[in-house]
PDB file of N, CA and C in Angstrom:
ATOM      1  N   UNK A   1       0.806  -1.198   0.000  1.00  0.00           N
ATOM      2  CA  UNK A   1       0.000   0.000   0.000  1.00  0.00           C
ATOM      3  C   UNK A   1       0.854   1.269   0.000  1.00  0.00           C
ATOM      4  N   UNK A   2       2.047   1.454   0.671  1.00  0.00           N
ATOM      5  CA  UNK A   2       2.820   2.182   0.365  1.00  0.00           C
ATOM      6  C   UNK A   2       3.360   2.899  -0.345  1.00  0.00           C
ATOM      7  N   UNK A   3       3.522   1.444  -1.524  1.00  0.00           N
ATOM      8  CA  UNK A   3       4.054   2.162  -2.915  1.00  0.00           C
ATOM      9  C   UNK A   3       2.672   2.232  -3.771  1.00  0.00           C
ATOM     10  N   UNK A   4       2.005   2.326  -3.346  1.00  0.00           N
ATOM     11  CA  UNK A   4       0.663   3.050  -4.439  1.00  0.00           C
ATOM     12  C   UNK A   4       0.399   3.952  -3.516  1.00  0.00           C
ATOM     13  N   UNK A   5       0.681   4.610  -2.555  1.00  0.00           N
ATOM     14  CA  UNK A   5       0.417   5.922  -2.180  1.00  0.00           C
ATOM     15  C   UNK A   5       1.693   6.722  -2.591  1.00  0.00           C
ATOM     16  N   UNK A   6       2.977   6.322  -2.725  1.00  0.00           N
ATOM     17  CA  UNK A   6       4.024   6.910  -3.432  1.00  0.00           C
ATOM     18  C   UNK A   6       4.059   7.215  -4.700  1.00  0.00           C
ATOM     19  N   UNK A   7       3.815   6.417  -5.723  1.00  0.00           N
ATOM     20  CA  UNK A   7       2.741   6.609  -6.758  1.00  0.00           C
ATOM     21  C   UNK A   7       2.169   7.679  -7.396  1.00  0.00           C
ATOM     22  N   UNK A   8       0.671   7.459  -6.169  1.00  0.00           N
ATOM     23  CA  UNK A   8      -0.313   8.729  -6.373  1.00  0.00           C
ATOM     24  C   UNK A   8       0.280   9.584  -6.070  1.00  0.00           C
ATOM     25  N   UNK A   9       1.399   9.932  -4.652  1.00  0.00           N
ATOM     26  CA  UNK A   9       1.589  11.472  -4.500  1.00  0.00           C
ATOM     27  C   UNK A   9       2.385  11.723  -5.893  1.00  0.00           C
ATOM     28  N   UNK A  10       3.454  10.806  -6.291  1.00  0.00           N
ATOM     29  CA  UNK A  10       3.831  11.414  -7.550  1.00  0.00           C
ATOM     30  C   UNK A  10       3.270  11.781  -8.649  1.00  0.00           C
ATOM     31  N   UNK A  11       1.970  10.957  -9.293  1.00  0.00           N
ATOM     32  CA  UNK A  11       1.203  11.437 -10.004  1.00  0.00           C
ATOM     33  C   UNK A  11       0.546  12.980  -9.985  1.00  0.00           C
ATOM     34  N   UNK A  12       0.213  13.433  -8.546  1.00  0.00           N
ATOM     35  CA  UNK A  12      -0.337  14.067  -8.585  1.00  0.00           C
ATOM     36  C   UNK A  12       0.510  15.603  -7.765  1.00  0.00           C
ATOM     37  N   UNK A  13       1.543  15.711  -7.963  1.00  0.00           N
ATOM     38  CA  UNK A  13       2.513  16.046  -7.757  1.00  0.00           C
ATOM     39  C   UNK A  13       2.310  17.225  -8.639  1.00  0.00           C
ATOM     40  N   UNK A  14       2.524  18.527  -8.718  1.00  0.00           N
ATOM     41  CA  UNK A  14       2.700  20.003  -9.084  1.00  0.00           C
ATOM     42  C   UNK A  14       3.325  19.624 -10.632  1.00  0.00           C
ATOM     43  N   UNK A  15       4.649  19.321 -10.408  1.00  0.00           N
ATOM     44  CA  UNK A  15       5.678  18.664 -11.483  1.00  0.00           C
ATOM     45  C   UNK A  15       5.733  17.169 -11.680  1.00  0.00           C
ATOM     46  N   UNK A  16       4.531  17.014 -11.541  1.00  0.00           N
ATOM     47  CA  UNK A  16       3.995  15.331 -11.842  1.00  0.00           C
ATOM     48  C   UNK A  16       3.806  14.785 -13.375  1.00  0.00           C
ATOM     49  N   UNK A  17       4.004  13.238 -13.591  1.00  0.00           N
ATOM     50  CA  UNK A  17       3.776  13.354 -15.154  1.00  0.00           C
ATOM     51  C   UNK A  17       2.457  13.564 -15.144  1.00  0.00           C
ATOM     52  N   UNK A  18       1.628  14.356 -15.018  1.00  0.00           N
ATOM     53  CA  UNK A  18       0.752  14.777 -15.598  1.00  0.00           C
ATOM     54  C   UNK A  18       0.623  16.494 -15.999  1.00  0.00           C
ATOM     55  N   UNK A  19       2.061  17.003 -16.271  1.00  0.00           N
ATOM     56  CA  UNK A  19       2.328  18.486 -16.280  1.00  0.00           C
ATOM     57  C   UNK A  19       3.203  18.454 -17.467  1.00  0.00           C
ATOM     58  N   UNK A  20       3.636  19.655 -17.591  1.00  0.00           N
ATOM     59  CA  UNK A  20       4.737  20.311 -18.720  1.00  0.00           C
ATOM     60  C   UNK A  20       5.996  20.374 -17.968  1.00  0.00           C
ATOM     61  N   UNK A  21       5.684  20.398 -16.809  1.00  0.00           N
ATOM     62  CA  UNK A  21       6.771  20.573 -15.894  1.00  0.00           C
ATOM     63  C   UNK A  21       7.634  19.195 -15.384  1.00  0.00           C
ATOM     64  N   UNK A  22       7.039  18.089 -15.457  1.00  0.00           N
ATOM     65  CA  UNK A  22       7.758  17.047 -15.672  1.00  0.00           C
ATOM     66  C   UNK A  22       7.953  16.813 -17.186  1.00  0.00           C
ATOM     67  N   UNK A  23       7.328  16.788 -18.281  1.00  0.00           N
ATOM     68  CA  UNK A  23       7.722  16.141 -19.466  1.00  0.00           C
ATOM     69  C   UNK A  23       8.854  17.267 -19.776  1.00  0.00           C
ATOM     70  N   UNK A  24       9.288  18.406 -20.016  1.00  0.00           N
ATOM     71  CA  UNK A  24      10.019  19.288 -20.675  1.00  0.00           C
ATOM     72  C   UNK A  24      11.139  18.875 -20.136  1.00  0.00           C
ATOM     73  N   UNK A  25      11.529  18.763 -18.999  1.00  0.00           N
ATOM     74  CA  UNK A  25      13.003  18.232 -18.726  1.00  0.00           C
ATOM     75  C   UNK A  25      13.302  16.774 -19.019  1.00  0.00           C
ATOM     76  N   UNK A  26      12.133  15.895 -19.077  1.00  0.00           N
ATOM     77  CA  UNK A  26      12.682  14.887 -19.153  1.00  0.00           C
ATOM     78  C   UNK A  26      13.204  14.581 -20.643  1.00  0.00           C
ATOM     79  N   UNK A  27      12.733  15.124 -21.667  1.00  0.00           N
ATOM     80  CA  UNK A  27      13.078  15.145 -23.144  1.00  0.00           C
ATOM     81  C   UNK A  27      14.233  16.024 -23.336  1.00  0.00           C
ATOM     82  N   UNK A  28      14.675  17.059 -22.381  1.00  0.00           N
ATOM     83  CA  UNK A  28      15.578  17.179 -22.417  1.00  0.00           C
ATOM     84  C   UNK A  28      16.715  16.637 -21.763  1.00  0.00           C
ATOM     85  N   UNK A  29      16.779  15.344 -21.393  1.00  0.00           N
ATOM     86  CA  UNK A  29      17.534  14.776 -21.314  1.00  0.00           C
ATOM     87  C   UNK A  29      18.273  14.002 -22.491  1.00  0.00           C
ATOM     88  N   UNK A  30      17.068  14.570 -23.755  1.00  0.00           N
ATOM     89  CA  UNK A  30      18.276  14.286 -24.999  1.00  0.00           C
ATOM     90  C   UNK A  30      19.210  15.217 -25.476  1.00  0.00           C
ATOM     91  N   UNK A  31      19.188  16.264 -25.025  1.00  0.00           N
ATOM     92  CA  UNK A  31      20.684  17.480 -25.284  1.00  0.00           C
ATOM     93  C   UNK A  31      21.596  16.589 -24.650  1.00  0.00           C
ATOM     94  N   UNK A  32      21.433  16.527 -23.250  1.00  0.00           N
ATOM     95  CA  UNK A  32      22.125  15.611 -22.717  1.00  0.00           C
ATOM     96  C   UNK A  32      23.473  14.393 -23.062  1.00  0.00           C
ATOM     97  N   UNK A  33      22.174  13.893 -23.460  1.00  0.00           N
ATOM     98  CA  UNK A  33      22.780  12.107 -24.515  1.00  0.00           C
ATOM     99  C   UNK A  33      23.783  12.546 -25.503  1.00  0.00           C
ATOM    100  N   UNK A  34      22.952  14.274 -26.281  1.00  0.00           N
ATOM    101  CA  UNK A  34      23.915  13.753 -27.502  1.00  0.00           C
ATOM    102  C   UNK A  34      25.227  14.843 -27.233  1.00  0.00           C
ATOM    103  N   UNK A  35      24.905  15.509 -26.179  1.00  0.00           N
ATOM    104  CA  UNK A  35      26.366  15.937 -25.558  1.00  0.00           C
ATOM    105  C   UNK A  35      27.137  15.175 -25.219  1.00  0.00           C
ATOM    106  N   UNK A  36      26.683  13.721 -24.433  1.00  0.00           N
ATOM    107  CA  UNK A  36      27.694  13.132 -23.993  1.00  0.00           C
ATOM    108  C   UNK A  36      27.968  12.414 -25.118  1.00  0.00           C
ATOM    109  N   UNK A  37      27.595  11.896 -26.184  1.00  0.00           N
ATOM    110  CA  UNK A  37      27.817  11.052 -27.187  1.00  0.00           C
ATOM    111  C   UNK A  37      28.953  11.873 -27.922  1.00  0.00           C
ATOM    112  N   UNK A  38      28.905  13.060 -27.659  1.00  0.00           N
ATOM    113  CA  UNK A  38      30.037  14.092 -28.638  1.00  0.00           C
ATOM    114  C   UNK A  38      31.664  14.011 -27.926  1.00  0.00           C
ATOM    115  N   UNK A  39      31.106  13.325 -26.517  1.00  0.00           N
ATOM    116  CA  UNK A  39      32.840  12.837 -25.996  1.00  0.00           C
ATOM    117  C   UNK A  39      33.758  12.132 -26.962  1.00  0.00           C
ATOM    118  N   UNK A  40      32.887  11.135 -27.981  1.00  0.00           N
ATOM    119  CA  UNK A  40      34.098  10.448 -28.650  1.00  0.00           C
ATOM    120  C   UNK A  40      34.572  11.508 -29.895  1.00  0.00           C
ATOM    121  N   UNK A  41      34.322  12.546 -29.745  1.00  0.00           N
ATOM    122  CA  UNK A  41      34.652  13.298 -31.331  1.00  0.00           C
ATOM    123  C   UNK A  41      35.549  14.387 -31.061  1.00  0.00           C
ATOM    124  N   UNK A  42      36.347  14.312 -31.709  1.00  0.00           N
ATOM    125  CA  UNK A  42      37.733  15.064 -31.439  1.00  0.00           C
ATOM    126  C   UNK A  42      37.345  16.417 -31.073  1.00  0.00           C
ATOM    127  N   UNK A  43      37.884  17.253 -30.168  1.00  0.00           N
ATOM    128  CA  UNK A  43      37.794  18.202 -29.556  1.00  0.00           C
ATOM    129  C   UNK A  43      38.141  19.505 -30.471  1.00  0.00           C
ATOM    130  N   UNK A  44      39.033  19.467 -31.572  1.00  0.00           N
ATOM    131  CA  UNK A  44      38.748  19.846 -32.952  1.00  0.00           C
ATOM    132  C   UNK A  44      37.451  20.364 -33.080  1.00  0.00           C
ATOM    133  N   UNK A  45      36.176  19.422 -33.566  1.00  0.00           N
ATOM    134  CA  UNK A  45      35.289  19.790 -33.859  1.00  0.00           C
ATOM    135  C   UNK A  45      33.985  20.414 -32.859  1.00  0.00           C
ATOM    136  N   UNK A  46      34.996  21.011 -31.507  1.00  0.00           N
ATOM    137  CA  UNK A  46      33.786  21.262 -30.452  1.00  0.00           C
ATOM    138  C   UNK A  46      33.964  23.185 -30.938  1.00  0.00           C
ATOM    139  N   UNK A  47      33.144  23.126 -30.156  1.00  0.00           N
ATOM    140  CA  UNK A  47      32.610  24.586 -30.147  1.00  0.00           C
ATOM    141  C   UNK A  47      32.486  25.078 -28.846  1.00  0.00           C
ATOM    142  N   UNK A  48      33.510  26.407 -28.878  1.00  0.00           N
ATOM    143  CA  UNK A  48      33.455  27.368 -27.951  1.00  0.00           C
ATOM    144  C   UNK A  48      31.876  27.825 -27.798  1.00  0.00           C
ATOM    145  N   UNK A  49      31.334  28.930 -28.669  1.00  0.00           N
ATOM    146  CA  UNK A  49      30.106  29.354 -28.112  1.00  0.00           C
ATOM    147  C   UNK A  49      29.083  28.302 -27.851  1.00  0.00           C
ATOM    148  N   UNK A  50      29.193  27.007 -28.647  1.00  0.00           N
ATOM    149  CA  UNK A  50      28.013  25.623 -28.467  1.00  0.00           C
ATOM    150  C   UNK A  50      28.205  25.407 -27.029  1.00  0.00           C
ATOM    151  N   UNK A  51      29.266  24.916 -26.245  1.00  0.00           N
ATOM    152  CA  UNK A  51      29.718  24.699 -25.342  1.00  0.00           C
ATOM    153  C   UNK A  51      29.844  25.627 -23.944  1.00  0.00           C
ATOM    154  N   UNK A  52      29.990  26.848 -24.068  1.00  0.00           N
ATOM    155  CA  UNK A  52      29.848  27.784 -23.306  1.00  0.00           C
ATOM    156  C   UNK A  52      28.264  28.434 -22.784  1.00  0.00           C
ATOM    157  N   UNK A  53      27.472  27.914 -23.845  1.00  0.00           N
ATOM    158  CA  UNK A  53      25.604  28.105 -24.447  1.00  0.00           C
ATOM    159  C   UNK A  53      25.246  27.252 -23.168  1.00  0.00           C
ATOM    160  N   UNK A  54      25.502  25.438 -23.023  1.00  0.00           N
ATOM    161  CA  UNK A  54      24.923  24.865 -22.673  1.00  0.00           C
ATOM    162  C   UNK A  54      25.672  24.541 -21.373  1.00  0.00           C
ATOM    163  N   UNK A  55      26.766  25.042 -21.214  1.00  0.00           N
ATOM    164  CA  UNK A  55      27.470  24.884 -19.868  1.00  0.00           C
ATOM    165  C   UNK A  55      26.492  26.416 -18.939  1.00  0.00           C
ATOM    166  N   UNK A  56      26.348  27.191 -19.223  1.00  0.00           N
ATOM    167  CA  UNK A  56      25.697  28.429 -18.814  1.00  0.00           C
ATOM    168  C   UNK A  56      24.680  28.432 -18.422  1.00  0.00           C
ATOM    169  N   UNK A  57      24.234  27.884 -19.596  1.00  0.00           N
ATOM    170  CA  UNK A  57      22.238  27.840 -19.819  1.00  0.00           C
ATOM    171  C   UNK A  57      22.107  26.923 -18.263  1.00  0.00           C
ATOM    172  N   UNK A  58      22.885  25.497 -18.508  1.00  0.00           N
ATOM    173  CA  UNK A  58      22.637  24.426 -17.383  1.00  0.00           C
ATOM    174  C   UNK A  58      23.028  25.049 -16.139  1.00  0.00           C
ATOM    175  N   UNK A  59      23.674  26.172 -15.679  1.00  0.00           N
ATOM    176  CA  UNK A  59      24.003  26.603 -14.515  1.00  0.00           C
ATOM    177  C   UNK A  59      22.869  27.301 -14.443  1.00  0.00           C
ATOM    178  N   UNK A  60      22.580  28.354 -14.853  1.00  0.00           N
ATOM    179  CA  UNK A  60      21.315  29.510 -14.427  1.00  0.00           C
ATOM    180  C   UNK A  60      20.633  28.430 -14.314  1.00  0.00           C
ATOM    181  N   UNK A  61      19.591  27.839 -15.267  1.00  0.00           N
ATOM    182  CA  UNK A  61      18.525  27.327 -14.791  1.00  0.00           C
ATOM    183  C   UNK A  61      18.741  25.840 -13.689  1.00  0.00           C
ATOM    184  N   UNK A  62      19.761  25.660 -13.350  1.00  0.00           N
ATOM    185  CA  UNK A  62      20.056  24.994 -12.131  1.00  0.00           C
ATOM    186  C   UNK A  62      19.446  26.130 -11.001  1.00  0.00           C
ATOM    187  N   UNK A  63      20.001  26.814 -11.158  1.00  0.00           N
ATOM    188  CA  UNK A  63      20.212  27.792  -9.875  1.00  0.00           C
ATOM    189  C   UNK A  63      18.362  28.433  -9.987  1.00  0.00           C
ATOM    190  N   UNK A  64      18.214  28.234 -11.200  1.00  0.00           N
ATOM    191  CA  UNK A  64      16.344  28.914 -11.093  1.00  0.00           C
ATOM    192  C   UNK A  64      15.512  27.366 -10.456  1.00  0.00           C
ATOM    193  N   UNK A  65      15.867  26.187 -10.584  1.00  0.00           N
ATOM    194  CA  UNK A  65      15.228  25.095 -10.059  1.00  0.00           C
ATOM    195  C   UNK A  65      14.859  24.987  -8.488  1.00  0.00           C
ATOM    196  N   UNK A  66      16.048  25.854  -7.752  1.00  0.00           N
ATOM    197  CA  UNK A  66      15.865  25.861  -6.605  1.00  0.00           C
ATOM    198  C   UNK A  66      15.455  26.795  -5.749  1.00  0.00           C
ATOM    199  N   UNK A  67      14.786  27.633  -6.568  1.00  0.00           N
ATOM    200  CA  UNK A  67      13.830  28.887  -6.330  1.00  0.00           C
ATOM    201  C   UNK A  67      12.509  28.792  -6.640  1.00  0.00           C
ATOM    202  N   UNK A  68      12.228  28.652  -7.335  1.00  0.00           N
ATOM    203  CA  UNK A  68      10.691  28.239  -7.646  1.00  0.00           C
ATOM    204  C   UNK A  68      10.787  27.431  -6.797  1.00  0.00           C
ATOM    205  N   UNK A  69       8.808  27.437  -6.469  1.00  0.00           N
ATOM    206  CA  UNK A  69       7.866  26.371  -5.826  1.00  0.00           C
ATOM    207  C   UNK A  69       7.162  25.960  -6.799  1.00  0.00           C
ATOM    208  N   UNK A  70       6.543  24.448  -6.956  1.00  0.00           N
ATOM    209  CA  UNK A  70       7.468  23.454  -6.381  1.00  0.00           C
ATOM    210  C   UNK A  70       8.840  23.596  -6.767  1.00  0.00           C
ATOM    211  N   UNK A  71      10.051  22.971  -5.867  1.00  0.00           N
ATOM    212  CA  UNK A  71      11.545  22.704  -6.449  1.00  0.00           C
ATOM    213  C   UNK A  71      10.931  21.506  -7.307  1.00  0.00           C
ATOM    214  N   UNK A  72      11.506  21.472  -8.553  1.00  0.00           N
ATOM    215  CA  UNK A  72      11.452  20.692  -9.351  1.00  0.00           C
ATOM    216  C   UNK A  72      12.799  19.833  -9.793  1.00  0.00           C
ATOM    217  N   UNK A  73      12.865  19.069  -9.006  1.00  0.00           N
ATOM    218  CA  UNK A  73      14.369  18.081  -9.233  1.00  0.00           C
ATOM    219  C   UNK A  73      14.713  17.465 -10.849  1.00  0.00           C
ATOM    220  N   UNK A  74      13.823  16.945 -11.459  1.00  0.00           N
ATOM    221  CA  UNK A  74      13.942  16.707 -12.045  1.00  0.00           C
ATOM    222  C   UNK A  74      14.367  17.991 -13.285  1.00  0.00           C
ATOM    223  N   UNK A  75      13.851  18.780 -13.088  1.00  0.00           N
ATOM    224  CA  UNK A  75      14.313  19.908 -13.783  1.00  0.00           C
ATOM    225  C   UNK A  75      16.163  20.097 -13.201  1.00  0.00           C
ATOM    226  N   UNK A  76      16.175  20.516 -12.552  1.00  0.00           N
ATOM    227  CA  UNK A  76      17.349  20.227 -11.766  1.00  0.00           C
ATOM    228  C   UNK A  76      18.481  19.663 -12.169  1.00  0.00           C
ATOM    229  N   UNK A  77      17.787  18.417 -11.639  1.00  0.00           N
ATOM    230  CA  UNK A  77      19.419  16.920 -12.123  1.00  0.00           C
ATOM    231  C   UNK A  77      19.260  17.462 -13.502  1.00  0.00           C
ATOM    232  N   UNK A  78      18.864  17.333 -14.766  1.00  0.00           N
ATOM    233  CA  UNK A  78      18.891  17.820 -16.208  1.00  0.00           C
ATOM    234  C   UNK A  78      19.924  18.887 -16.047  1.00  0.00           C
ATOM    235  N   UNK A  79      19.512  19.796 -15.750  1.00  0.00           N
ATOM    236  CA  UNK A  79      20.144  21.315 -16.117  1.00  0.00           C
ATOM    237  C   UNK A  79      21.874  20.977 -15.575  1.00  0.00           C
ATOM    238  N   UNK A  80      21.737  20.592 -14.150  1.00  0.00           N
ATOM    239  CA  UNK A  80      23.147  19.846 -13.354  1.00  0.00           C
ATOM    240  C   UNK A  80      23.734  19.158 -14.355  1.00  0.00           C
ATOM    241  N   UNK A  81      23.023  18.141 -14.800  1.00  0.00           N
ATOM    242  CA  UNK A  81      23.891  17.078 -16.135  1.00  0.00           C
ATOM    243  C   UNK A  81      24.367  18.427 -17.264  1.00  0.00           C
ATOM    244  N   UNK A  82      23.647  18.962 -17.646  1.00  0.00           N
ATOM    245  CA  UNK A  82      23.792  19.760 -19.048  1.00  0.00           C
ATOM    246  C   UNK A  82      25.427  20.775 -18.613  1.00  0.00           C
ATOM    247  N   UNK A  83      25.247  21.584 -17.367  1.00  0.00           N
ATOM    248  CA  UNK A  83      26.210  22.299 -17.031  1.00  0.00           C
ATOM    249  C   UNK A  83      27.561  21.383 -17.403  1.00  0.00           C
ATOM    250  N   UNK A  84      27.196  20.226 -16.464  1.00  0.00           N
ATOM    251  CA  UNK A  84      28.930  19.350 -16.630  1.00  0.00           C
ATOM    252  C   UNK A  84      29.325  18.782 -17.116  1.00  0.00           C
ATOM    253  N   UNK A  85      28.162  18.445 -18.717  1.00  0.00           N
ATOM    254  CA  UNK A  85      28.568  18.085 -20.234  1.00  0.00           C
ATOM    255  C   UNK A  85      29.206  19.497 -20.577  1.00  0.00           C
ATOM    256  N   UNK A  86      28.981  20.490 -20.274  1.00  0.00           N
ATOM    257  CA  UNK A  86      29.341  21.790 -21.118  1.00  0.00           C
ATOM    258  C   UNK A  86      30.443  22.056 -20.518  1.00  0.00           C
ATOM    259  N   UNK A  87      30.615  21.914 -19.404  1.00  0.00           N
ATOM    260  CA  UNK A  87      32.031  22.459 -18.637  1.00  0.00           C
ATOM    261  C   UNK A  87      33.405  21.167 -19.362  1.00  0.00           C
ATOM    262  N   UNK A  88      32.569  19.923 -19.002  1.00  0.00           N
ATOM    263  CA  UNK A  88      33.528  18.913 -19.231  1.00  0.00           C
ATOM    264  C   UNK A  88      34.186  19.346 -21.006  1.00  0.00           C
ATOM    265  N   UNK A  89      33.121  19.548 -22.141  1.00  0.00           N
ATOM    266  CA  UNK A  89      33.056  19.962 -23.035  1.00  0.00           C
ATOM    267  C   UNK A  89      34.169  20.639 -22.910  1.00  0.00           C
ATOM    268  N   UNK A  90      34.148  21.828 -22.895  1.00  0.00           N
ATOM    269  CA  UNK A  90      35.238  23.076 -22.791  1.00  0.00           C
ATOM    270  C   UNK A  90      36.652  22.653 -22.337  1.00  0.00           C
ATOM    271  N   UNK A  91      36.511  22.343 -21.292  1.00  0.00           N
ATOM    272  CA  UNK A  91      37.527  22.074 -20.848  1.00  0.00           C
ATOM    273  C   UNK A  91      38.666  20.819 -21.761  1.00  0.00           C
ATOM    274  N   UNK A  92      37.878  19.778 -22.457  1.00  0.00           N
ATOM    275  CA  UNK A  92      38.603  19.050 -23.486  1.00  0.00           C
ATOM    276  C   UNK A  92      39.215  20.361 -24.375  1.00  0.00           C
ATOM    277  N   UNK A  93      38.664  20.858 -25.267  1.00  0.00           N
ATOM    278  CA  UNK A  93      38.854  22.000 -26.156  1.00  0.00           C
ATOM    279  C   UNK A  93      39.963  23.153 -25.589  1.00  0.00           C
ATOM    280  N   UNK A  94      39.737  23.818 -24.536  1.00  0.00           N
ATOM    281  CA  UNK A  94      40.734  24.133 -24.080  1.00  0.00           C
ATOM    282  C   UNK A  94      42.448  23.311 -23.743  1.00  0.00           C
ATOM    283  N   UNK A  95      42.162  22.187 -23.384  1.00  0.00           N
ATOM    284  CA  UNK A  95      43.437  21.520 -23.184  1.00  0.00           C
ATOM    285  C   UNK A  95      44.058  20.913 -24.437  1.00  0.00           C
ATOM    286  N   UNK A  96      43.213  20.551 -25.650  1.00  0.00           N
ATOM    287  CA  UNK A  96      43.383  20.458 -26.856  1.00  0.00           C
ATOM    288  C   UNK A  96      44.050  21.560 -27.540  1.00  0.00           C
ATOM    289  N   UNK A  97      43.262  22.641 -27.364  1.00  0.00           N
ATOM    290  CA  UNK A  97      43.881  23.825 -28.315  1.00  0.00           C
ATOM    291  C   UNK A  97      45.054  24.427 -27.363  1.00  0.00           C
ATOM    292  N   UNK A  98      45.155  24.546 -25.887  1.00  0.00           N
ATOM    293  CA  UNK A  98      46.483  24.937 -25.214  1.00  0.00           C
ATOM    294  C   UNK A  98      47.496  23.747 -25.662  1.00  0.00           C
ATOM    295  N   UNK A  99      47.726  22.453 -25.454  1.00  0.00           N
ATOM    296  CA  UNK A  99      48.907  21.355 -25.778  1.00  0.00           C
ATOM    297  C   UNK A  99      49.123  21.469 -27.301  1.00  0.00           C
ATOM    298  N   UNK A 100      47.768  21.869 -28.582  1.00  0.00           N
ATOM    299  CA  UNK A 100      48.296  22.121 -29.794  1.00  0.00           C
ATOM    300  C   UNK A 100      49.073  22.905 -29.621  1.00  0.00           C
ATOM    301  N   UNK A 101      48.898  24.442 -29.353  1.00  0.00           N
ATOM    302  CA  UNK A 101      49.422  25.221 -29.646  1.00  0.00           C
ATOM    303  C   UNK A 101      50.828  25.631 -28.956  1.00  0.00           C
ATOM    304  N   UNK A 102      51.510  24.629 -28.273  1.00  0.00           N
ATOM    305  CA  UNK A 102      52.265  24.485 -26.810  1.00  0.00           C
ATOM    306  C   UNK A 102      53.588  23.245 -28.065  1.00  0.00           C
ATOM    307  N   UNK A 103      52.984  22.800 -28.777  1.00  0.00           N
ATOM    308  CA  UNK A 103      53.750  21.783 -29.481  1.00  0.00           C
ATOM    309  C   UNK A 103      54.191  22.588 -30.318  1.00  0.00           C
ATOM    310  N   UNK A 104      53.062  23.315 -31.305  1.00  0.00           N
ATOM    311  CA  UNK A 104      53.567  24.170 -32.875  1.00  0.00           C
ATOM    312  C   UNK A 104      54.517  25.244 -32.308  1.00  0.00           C
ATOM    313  N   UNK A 105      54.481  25.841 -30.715  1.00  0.00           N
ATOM    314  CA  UNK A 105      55.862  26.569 -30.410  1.00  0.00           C
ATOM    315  C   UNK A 105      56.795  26.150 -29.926  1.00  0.00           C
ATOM    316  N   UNK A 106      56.884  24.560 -29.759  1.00  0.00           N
ATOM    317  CA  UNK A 106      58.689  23.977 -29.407  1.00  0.00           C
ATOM    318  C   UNK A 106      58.684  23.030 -30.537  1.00  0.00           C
ATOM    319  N   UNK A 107      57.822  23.131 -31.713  1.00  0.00           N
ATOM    320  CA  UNK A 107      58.691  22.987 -33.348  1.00  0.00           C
ATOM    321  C   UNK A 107      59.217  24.161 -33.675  1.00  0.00           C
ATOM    322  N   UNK A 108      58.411  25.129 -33.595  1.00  0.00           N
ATOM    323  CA  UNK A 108      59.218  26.602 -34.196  1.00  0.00           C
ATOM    324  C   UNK A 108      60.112  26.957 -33.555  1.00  0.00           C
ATOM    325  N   UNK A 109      60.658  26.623 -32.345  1.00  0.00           N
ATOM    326  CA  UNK A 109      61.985  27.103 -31.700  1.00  0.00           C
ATOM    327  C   UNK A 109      62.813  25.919 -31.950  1.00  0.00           C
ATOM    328  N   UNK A 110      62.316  24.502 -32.528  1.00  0.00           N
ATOM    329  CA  UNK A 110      63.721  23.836 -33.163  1.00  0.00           C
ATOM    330  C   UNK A 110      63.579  22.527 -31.592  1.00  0.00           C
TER     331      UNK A 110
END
């Protein structure tokens, strides 16, 4: 009986699946996927402003999840994931383009 009263309160929950407020984050948990799926692709082809967009975006609206009533977690963990695909993001790209460019100046000095 427990877990059908756990259940119902979730059903019927503010940010319950029966809202916009649960389905919108949970579909965005495909930015997500195909951020993390972009780990195997050379850091070459990442993008500063793509990357800086969704590392950002996922911080503010982290930080707006826990202001509003209801807190909406699930909104939340999403935005949390999105920030530290975008940070993790960057940060490849940065260490990519600093060690390139760290090599092409101890060829040019010989």
């Amino acid at each position: 009986m427990a877990a059908a009263s756990k259940l119902q309160a979730l059903w019927n929950h503010p940010a319950g699946p029966k809202t916009i407020h649960f389905w919108a984050p949970t579909f965005k948990w495909g930015l997500i996927i195909a951020n993390a799926a972009d780990f195997a692709k050379s850091p070459d082809e990442l993008s500063y402003p793509l990357q800086s967009a969704v590392a950002c975006s996922g911080l503010i609206w982290s930080r707006y999840c826990m202001v509003i009533t209801p807190r909406n977690w699930n909104l939340f963990s999403v935005n949390a994931s999105m920030a530290g695909t975008g940070v993790y993001q960057l940060s490849r790209k940065f260490w990519h383009d600093y060690s390139s460019k760290k090599e092409e100046e101890e060829v040019a000095n010989g």
